[in-house]
C-alpha atoms as a PDB file:
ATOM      1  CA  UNK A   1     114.575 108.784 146.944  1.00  0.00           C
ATOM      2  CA  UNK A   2     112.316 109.326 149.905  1.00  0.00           C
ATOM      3  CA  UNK A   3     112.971 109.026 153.359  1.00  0.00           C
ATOM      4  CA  UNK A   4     110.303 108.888 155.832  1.00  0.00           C
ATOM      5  CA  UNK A   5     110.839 109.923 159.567  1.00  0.00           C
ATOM      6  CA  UNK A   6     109.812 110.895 162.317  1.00  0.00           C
ATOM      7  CA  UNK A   7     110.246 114.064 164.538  1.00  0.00           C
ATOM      8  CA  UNK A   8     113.067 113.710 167.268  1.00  0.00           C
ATOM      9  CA  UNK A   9     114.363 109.804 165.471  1.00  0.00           C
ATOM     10  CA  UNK A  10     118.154 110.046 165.713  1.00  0.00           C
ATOM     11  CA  UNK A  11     118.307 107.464 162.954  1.00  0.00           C
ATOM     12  CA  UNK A  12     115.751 109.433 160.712  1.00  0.00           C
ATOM     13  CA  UNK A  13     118.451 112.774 161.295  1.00  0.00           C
ATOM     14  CA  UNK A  14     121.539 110.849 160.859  1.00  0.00           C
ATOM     15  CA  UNK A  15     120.048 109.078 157.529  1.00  0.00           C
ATOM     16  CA  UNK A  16     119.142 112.902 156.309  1.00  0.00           C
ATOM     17  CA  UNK A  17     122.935 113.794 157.077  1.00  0.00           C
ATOM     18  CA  UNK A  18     124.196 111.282 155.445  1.00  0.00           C
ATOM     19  CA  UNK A  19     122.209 111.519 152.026  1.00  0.00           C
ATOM     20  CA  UNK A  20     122.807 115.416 152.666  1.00  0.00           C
ATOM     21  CA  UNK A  21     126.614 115.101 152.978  1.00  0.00           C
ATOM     22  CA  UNK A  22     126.787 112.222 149.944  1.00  0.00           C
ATOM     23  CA  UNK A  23     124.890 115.029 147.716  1.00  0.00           C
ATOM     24  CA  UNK A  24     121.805 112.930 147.191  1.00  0.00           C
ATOM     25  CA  UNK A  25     118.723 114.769 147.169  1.00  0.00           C
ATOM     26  CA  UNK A  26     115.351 113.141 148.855  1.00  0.00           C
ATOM     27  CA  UNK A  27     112.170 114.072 149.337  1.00  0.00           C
ATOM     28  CA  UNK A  28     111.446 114.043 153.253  1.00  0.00           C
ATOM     29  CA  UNK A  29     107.953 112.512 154.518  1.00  0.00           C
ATOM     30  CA  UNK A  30     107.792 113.376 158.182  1.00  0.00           C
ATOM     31  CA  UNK A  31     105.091 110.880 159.727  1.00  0.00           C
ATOM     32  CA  UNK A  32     104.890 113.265 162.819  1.00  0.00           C
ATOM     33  CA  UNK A  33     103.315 115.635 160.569  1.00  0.00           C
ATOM     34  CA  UNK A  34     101.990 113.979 157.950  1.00  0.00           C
ATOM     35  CA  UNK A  35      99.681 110.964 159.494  1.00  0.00           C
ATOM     36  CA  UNK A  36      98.081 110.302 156.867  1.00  0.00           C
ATOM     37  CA  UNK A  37     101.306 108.485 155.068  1.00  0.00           C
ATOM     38  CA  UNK A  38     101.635 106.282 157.656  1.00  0.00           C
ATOM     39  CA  UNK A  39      99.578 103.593 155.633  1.00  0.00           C
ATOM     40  CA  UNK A  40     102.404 104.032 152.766  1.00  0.00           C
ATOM     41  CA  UNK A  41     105.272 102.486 155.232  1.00  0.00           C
ATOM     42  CA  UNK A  42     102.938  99.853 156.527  1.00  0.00           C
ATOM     43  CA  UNK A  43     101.726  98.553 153.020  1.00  0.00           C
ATOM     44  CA  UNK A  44     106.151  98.551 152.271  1.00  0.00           C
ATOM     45  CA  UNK A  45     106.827  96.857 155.514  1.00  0.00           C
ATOM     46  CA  UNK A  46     104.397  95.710 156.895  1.00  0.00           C
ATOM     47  CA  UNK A  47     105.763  98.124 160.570  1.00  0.00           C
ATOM     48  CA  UNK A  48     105.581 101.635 161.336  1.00  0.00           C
ATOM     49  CA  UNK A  49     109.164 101.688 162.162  1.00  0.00           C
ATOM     50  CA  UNK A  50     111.418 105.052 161.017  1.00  0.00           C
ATOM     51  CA  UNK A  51     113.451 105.697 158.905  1.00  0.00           C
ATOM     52  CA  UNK A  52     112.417 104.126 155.823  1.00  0.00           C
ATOM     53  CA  UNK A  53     114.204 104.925 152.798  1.00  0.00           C
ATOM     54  CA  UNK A  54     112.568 103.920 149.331  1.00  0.00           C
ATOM     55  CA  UNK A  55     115.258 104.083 146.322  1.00  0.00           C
ATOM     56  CA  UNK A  56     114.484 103.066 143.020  1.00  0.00           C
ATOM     57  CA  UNK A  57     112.071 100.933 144.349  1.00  0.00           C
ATOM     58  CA  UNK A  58     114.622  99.682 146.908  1.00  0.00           C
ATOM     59  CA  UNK A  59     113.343  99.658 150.622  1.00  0.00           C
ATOM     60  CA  UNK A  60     115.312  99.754 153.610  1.00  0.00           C
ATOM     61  CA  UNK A  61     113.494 100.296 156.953  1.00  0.00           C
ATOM     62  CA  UNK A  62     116.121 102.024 159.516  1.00  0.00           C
ATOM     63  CA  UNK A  63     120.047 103.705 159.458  1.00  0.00           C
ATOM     64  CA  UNK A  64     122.963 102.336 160.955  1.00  0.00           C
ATOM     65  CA  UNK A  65     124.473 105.572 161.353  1.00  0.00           C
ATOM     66  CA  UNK A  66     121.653 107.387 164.144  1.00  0.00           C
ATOM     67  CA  UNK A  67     122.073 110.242 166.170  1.00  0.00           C
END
């Protein structure tokens, strides 16, 4: 799974506590830091909206349970 975020989203942190808490481990792809990945959320979505959370080739772009 990978979730991609950005610093200071409170749906990015409460996504991460959620996986976290459920034991699921993720790989983290902080746009904030890493700019150069925003092309991989616009070619899944089309947006540049955070979080986006790719499982199994499953995307979901955002977290009902934020901040």
């Amino acid at each position: 799974m990978i979730i991609y975020t950005k610093t200071g989203c409170p749906y990015c942190e409460g996504a991460k506590r959620h996986f976290t808490a459920q034991g699921i481990q993720f790989e983290e792809v902080n746009l904030s830091v890493h700019r150069e990945r925003i092309q991989e959320i616009k070619q899944l979505t089309n947006n540049t909206m955070v979080p986006v959370i790719v499982d199994n080739g499953q995307v979901t772009v955002g977290f009902n349970g934020g901040g």
